[in-house]
Protein backbone atom coordinates (compact mmCIF):
# COMPACT_ATOMS: atom_id res chain seq x y z
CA UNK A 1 -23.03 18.91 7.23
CA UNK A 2 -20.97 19.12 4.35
CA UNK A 3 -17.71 20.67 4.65
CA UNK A 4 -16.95 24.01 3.09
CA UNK A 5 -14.42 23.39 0.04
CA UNK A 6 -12.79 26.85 0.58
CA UNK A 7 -12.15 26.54 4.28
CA UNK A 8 -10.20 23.35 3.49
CA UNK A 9 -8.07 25.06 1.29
CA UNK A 10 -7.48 27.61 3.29
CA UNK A 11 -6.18 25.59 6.03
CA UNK A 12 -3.90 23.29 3.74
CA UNK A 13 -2.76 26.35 2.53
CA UNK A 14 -1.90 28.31 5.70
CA UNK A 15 -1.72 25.93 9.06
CA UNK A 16 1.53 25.47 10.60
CA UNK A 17 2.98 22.31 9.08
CA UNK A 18 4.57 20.05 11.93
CA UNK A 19 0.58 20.13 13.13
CA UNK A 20 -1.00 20.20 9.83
CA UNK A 21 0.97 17.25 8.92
CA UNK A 22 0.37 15.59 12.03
CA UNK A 23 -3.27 15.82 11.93
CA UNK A 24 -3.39 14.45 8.39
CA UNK A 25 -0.71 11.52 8.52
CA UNK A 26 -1.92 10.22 12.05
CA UNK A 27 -4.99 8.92 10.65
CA UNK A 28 -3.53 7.77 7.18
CA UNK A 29 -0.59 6.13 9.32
CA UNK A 30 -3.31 4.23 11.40
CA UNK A 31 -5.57 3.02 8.17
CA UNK A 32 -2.21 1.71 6.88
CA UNK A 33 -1.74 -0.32 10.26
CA UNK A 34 -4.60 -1.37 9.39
CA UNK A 35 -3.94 -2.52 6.19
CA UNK A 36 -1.44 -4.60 7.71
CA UNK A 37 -3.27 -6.06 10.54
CA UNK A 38 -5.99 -8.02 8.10
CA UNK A 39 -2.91 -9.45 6.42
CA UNK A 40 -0.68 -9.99 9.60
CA UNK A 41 -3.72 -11.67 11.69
CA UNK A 42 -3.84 -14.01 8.71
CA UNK A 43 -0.47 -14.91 9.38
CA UNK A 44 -0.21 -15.35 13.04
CA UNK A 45 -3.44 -17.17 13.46
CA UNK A 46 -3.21 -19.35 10.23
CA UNK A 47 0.29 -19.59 11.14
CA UNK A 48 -1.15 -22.33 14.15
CA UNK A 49 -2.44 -24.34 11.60
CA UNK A 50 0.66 -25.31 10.04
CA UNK A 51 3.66 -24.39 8.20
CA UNK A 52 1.94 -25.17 4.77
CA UNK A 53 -0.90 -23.18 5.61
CA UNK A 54 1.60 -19.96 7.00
CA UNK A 55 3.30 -20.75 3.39
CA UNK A 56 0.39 -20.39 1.86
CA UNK A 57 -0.97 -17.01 3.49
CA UNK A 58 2.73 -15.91 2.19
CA UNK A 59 2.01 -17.10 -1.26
CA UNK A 60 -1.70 -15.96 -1.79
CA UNK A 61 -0.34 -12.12 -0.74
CA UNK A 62 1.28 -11.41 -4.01
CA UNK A 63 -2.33 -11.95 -5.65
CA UNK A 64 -3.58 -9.38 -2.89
CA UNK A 65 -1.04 -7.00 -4.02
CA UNK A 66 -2.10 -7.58 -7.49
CA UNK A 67 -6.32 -6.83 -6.17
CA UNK A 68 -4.29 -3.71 -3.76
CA UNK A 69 -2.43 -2.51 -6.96
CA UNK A 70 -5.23 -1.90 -9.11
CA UNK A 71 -7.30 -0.43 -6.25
CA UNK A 72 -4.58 1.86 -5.54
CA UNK A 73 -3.53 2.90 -8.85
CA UNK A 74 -6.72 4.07 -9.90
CA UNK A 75 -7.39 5.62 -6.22
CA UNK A 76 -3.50 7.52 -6.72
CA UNK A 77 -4.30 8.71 -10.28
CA UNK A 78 -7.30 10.20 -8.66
CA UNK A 79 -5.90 11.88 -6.15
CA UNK A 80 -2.97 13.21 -8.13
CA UNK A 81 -5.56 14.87 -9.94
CA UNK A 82 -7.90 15.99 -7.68
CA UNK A 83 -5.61 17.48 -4.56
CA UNK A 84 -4.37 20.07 -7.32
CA UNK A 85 -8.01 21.01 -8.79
CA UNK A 86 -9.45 21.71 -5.46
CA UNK A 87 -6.30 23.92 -4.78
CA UNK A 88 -7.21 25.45 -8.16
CA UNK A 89 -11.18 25.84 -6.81
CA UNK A 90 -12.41 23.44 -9.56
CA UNK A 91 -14.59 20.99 -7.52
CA UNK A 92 -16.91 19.85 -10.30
CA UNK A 93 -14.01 18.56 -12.12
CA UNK A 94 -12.49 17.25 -8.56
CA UNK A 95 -16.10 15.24 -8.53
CA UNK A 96 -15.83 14.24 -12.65
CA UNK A 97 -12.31 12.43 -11.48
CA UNK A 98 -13.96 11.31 -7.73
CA UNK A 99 -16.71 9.54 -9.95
CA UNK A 100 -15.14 7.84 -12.78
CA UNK A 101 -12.81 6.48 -10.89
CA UNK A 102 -15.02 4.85 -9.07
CA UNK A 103 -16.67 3.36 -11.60
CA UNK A 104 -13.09 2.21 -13.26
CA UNK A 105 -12.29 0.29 -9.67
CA UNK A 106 -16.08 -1.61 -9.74
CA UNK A 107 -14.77 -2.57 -13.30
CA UNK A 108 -11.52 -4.22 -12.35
CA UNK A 109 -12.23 -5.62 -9.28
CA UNK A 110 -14.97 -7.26 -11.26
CA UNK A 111 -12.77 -8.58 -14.15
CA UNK A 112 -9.94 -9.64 -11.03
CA UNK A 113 -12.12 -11.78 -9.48
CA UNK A 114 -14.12 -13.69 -12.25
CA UNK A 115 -10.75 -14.31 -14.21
CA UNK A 116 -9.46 -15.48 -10.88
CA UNK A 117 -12.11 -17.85 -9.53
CA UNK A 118 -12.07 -19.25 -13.14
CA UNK A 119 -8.70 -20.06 -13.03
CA UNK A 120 -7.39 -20.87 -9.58
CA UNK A 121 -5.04 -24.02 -9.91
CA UNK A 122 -3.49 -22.45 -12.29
CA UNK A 123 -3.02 -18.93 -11.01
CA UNK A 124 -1.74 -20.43 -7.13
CA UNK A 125 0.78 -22.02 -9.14
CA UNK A 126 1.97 -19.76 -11.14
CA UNK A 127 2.32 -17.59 -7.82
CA UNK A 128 4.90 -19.90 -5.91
CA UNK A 129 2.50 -22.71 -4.47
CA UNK A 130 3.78 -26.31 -4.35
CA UNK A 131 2.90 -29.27 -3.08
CA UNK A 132 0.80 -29.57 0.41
CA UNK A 133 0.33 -25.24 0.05
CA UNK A 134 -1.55 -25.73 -3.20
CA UNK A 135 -4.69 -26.69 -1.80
CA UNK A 136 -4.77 -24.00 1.50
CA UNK A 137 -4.10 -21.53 -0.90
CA UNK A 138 -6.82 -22.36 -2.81
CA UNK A 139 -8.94 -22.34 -0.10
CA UNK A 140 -7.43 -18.77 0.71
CA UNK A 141 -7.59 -17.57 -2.46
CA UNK A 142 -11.27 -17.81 -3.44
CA UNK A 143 -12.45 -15.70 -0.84
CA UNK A 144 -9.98 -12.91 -1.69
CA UNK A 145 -11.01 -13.38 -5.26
CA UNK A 146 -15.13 -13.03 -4.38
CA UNK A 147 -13.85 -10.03 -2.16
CA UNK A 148 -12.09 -8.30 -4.96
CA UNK A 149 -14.30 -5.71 -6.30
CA UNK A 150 -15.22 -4.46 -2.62
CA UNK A 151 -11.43 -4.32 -1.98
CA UNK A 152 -10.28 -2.10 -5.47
CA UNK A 153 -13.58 0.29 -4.68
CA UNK A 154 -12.66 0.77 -1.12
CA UNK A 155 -8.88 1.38 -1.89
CA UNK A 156 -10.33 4.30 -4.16
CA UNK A 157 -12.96 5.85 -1.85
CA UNK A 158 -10.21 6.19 0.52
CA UNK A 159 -8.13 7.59 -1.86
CA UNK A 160 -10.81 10.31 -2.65
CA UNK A 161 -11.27 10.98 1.04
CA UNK A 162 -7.18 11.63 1.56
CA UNK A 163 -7.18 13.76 -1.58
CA UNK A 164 -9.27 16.18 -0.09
CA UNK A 165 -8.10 15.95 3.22
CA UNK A 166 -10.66 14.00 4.98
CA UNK A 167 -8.26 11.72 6.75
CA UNK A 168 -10.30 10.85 10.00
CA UNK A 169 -13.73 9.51 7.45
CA UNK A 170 -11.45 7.09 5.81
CA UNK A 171 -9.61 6.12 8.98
CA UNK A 172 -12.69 5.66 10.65
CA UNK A 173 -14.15 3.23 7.85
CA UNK A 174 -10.26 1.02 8.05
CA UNK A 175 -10.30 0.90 11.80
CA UNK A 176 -13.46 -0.11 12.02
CA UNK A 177 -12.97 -3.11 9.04
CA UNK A 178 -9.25 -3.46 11.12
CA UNK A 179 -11.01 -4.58 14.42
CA UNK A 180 -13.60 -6.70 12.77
CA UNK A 181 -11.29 -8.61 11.25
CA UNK A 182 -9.03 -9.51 14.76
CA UNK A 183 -12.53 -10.53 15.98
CA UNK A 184 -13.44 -12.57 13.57
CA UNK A 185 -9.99 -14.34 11.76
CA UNK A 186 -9.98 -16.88 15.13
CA UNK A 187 -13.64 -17.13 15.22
CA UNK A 188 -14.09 -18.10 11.81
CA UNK A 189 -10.60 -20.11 12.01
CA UNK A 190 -10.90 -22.58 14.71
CA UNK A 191 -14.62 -21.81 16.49
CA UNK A 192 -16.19 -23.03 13.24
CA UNK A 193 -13.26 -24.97 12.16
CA UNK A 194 -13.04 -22.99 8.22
CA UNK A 195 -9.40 -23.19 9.12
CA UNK A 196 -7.35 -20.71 6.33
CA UNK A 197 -10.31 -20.30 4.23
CA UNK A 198 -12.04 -19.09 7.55
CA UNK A 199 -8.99 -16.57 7.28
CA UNK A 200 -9.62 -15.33 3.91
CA UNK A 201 -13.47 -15.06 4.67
CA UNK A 202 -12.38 -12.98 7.47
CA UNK A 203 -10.35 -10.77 5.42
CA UNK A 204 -13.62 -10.05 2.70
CA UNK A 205 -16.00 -9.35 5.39
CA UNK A 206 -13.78 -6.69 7.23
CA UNK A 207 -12.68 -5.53 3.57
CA UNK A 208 -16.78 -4.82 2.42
CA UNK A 209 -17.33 -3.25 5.75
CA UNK A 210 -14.77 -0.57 5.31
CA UNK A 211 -16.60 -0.15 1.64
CA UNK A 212 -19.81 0.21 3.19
CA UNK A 213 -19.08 2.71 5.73
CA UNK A 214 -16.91 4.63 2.99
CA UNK A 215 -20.04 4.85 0.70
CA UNK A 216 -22.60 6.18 3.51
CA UNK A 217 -19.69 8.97 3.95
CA UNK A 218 -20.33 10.13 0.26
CA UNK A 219 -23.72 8.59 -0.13
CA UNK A 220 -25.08 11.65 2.73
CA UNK A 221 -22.18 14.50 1.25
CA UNK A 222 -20.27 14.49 4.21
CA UNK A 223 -16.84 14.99 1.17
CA UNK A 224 -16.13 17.77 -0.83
CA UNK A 225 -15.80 15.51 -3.36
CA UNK A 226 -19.32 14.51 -4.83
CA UNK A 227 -19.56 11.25 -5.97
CA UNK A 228 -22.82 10.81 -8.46
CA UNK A 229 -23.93 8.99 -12.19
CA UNK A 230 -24.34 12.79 -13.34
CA UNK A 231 -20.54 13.08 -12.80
CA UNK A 232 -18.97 9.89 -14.43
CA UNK A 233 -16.64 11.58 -17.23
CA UNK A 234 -17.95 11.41 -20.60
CA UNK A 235 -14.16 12.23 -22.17
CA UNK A 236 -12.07 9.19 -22.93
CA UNK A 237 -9.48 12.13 -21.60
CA UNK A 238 -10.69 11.53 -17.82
CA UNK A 239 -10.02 8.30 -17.99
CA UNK A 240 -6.58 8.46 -19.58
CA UNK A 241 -5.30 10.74 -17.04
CA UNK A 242 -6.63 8.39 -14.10
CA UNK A 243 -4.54 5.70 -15.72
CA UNK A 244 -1.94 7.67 -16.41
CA UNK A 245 -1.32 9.38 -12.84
CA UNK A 246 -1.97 5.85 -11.35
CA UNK A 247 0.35 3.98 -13.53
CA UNK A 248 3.25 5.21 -10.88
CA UNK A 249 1.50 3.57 -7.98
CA UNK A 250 0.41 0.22 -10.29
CA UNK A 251 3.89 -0.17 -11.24
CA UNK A 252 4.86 0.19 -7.44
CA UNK A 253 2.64 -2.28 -6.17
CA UNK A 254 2.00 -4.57 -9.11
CA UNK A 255 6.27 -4.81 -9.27
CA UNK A 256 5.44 -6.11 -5.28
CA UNK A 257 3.29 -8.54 -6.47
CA UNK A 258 5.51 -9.96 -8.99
CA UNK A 259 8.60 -9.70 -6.33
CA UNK A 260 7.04 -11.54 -3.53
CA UNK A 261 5.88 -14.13 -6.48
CA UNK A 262 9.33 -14.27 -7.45
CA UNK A 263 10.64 -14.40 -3.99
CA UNK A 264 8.73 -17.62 -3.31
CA UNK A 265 9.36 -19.34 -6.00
CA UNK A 266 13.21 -18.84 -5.31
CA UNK A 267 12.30 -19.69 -1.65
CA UNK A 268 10.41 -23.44 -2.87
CA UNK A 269 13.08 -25.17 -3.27
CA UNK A 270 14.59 -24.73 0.07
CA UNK A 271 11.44 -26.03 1.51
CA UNK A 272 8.17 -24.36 2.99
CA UNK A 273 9.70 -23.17 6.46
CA UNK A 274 11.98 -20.63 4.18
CA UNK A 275 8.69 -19.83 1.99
CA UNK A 276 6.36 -19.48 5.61
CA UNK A 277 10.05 -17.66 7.08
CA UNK A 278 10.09 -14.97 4.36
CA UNK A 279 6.73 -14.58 4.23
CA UNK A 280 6.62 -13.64 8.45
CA UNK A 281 9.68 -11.44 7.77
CA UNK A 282 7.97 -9.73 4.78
CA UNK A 283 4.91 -8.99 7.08
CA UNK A 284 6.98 -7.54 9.78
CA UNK A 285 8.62 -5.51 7.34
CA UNK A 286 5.78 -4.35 5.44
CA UNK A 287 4.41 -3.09 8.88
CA UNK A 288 7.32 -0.64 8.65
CA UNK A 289 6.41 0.44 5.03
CA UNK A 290 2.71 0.85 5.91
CA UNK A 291 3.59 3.58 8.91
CA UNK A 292 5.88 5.56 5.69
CA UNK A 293 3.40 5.34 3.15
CA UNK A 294 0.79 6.48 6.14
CA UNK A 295 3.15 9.65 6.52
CA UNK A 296 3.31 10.31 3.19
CA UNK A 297 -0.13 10.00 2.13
CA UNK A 298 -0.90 12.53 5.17
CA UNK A 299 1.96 14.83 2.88
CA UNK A 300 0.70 14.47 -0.10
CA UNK A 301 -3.06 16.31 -0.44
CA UNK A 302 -0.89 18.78 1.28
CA UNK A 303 1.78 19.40 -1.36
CA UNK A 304 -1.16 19.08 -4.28
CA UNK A 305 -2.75 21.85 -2.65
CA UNK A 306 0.49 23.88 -2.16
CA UNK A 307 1.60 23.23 -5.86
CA UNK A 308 -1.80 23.68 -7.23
CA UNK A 309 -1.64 27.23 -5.26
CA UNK A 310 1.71 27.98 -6.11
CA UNK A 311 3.60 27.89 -2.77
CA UNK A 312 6.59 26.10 -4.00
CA UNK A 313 8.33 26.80 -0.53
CA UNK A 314 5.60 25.04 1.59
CA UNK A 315 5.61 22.05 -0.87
CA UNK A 316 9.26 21.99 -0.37
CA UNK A 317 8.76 22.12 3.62
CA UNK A 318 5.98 19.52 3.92
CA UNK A 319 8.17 17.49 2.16
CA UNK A 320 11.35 17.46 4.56
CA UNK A 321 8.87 17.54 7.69
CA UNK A 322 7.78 14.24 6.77
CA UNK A 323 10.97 12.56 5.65
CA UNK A 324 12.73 13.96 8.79
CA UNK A 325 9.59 12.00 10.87
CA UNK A 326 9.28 8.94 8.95
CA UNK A 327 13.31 8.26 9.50
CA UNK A 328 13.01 9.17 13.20
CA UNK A 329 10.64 6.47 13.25
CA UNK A 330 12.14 3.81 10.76
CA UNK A 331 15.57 3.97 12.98
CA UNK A 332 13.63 3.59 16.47
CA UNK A 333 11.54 0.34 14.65
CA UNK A 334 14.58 -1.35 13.04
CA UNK A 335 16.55 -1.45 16.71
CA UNK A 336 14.10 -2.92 17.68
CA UNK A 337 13.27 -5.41 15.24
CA UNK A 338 16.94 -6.21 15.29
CA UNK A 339 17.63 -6.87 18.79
CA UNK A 340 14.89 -9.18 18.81
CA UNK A 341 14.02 -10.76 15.48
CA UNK A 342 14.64 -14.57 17.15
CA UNK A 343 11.41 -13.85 19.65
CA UNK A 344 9.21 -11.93 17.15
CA UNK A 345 10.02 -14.85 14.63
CA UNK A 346 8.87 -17.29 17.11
CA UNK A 347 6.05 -15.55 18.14
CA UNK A 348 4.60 -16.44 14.76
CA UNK A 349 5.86 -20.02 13.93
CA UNK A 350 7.90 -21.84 17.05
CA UNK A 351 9.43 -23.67 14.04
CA UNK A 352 13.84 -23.24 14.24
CA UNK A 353 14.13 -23.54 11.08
CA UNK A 354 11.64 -20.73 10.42
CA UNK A 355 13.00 -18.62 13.22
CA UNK A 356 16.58 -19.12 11.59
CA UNK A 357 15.19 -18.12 8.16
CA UNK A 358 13.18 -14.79 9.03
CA UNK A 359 15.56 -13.81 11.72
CA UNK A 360 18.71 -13.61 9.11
CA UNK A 361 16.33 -11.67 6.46
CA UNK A 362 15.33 -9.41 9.59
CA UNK A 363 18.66 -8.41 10.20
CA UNK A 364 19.32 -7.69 6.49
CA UNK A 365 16.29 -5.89 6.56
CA UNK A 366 17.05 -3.15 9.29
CA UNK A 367 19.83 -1.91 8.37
CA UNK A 368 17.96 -0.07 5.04
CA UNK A 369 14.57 0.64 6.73
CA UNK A 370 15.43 4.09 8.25
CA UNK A 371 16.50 4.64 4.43
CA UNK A 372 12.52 4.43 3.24
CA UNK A 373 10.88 7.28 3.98
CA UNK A 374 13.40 9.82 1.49
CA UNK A 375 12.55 7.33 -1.04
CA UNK A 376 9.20 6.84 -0.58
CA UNK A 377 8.58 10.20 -0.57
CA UNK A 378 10.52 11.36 -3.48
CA UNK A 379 9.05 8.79 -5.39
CA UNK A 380 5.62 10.29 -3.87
CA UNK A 381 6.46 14.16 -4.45
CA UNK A 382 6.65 13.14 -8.34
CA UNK A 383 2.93 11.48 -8.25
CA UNK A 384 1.47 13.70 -5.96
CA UNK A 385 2.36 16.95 -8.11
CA UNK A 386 1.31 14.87 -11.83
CA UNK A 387 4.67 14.14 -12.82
CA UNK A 388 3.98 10.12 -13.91
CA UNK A 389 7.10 9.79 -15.74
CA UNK A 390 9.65 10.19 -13.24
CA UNK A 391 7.09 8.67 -10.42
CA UNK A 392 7.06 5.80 -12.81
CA UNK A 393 10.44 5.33 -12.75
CA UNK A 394 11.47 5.71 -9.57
CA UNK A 395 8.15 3.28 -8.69
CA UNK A 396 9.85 1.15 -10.92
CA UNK A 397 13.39 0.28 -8.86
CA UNK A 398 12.52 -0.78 -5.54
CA UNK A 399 10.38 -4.03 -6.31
CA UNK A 400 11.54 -4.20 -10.44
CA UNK A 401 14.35 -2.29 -11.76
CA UNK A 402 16.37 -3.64 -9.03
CA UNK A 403 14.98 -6.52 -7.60
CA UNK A 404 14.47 -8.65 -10.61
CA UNK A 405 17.77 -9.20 -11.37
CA UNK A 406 18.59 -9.40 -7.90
CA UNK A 407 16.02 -12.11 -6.99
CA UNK A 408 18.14 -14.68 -9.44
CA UNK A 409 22.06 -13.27 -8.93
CA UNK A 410 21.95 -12.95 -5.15
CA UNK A 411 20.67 -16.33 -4.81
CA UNK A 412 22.85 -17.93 -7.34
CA UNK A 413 25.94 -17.02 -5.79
CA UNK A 414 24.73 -16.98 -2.11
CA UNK A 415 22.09 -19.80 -2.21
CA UNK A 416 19.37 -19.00 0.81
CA UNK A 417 20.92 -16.37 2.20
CA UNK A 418 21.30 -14.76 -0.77
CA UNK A 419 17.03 -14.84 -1.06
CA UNK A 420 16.83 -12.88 2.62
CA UNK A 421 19.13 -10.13 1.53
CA UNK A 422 17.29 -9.01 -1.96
CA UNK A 423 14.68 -6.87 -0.57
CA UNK A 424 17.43 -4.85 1.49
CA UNK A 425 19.50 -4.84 -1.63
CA UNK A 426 17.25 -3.48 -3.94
CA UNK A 427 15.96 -0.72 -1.23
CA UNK A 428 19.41 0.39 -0.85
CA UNK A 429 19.80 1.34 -4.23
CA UNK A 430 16.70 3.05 -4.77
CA UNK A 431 17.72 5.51 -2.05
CA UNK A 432 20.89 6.27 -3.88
CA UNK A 433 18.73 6.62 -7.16
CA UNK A 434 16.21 9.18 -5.43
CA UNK A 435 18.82 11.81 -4.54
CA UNK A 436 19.72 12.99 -7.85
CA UNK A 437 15.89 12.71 -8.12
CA UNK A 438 14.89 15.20 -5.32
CA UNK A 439 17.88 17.66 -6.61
CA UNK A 440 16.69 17.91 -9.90
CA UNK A 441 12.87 18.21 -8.80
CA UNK A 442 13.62 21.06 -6.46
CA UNK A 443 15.58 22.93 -8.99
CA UNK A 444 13.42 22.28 -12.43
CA UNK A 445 9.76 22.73 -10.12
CA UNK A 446 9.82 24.58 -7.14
CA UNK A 447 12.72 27.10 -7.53
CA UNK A 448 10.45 29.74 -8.56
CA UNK A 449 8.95 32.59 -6.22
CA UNK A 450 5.67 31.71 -4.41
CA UNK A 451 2.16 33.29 -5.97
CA UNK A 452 0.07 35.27 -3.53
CA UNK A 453 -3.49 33.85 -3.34
């Protein structure tokens, strides 16, 4: 049956938000878990192979960010768009934007993976591989490459389906492609002895079945969101805003792709245990940042409705309810990880040097995590609400503004150790860049009195 349009609204609109927030980022948090448990299987099982092949896993991930990036960036100029329009009532547009961004994804995963596969020395190279990890990340690489249009159209359908606020269809399609892909990585790996291109298979396969289950969902009009040819946009306009509301979130995750690049190649030279070492510690952290961008993508459909609707003062709300939970959680998760980075690091690679490596980066690490969610979600309130240009910029800091430069001084004057502390550096000041951010949003947008329906 498909779901009523104006029922939706009504409850983004009017439920209590603690549980209306809850019951929209607990399925977002858990497809972003999910996100991270094809990548972090990769590591830990590849990870027994070798420390070339862990390096590798840690190398080939800035190309997945690259695939992620422009999945994501067309999925996030979507939704900015379409949360507000069906807060406005304007579904047949919500389904002109749905559409033609789906079509844009097919597109680029397409172009991705042909460019890719036809230039693979090259392109592992250029991305930090050296030496022994040139060839396993080949081998990992081609399969993410063939996988690539599946992965950009998935990353949009679920993009659609959080827009609208259909958080359980979309986590139902990740879980499912999650578990498949813990199944499979060790079969594939060592039962029929593909090794890390066994990984990478295992990766694609879980990645298309996520698509496929995603499609059916819109395929039998179980969305609001109608996703037909008859609604591909005919106006170059559609198109522009897509790429214009996305731009935030392909500067965000296309500036990760060029940091961890950047971060191996500064790692090479200190040998592959601090290339597999930062790539581990990266994983564990990006765990972290998976559970805040899950909360935040639960607040976001929210505040598009609210600001499309006018209710300034619930958009304001939503807002602090999830920063307030994300930093609950960040400060529980980085004890933890502190007070025992040496036995997570060697549950991964039983390697000391390795261990030494990812446990130092660890510790540099948690002392800025419970900082992520305001950030994160300022950074989100600008996107979420169509405002690219200062989503843009504060996309921009974490993993370019400020990490970029930092990814050559820090090591320069404080050699390896310099390398584990960049990430918490930059992250650091980002927060202090989002306050004046929030203060002037707040004022300049949602100061004014709230419309009745």
């Amino acid at each position: 049956m498909r779901i009523n349009s104006e029922q939706q609204r009504q409850i983004m609109l009017t439920e209590p938000i603690g549980r209306l927030l809850f019951k929209k980022a607990a399925p977002t948090v858990l497809i972003q878990l999910i996100t991270v448990i094809y990548n972090t299987a990769d590591t830990y099982f590849v990870a027994k192979i070798d420390t070339a092949a862990s390096a590798a896993v840690g190398v080939v991930f800035s190309l997945m960010a690259v695939i992620q990036a422009t999945g994501g960036s067309i999925g996030m100029g979507a939704t900015s768009l379409i949360s507000p329009m069906l807060g406005q009532k304007r579904v047949d547009d919500a389904s002109t934007v749905g559409t033609s961004a789906a079509a844009m994804s097919i597109l680029a995963g397409v172009l991705i993976g042909a460019l890719g596969l036809l230039f693979l020395r090259p392109l592992v190279s250029l991305i930090g591989a050296r030496g022994d990890v040139v060839p396993y990340a080949e081998d990992y690489a081609r399969f993410i490459l063939i996988g690539a249009p599946f992965m950009t159209m998935a990353f949009v359908l679920n993009s659609v389906l959080r827009s609208e606020g259909q958080t359980m269809y979309s986590m139902l399609a990740m879980v499912t492609g999650g578990v498949l892909n813990l199944f499979i990585d060790p079969l594939l790996i060592f039962g029929f002895g593909m090794g890390i291109a066994g990984a990478a298979l295992a990766t694609m396969l879980s990645q298309v079945t996520s698509f496929a289950i995603m499609a059916v969902i819109f395929i039998r009009d179980r969305s609001i969101v109608r996703l037909r040819p008859k609604y591909i946009g005919k106006k170059p306009s559609t198109y522009v805003h897509i790429v214009r509301m996305g731009v935030p979130t392909l500067f965000r995750q296309g500036m990760a792709s060029l940091s961890s690049a950047l971060l191996n190649i500064q790692a090479a030279p200190f040998g592959a245990a601090a290339v597999a070492a930062i790539s581990i510690a990266n994983k564990l952290y990006m765990l972290v940042r998976h559970i805040v961008l899950g909360i935040g993508q639960g607040f976001q459909p929210i505040a598009g409705y609210c600001f499309g609707a006018k209710r300034y003062s619930r958009v304001k709300k939503v807002f602090w309810y999830a920063t307030a939970s994300a930093t609950v959680i960040c400060v529980a998760i980085a004890a933890a990880v502190f007070f025992f980075r040496e036995p997570i690091m060697t549950w991964f690679r039983d390697d000391p040097e390795v261990v030494r490596i990812g446990s130092m980066m660890l510790a540099f690490l948690c002392v800025t995590i419970p900082l992520m969610g305001f950030s994160t979600y300022v950074n989100q309130l600008y996107q979420s609400l169509g405002f690219a240009v200062g989503a843009t910029i504060l996309a921009s800091c974490r993993q370019g503004i400020f990490f970029v430069p930092l990814v050559f001084l820090l090591p320069y004057f404080f050699g390896l150790e310099g390398i584990t502390a960049v990430q918490a550096a930059a992250d650091l000041l980002t927060f202090l860049v989002s306050i004046p951010f929030l203060i002037f949003f707040f004022k300049k947008y949602l100061s004014a009195p709230d419309a009745a329906d």
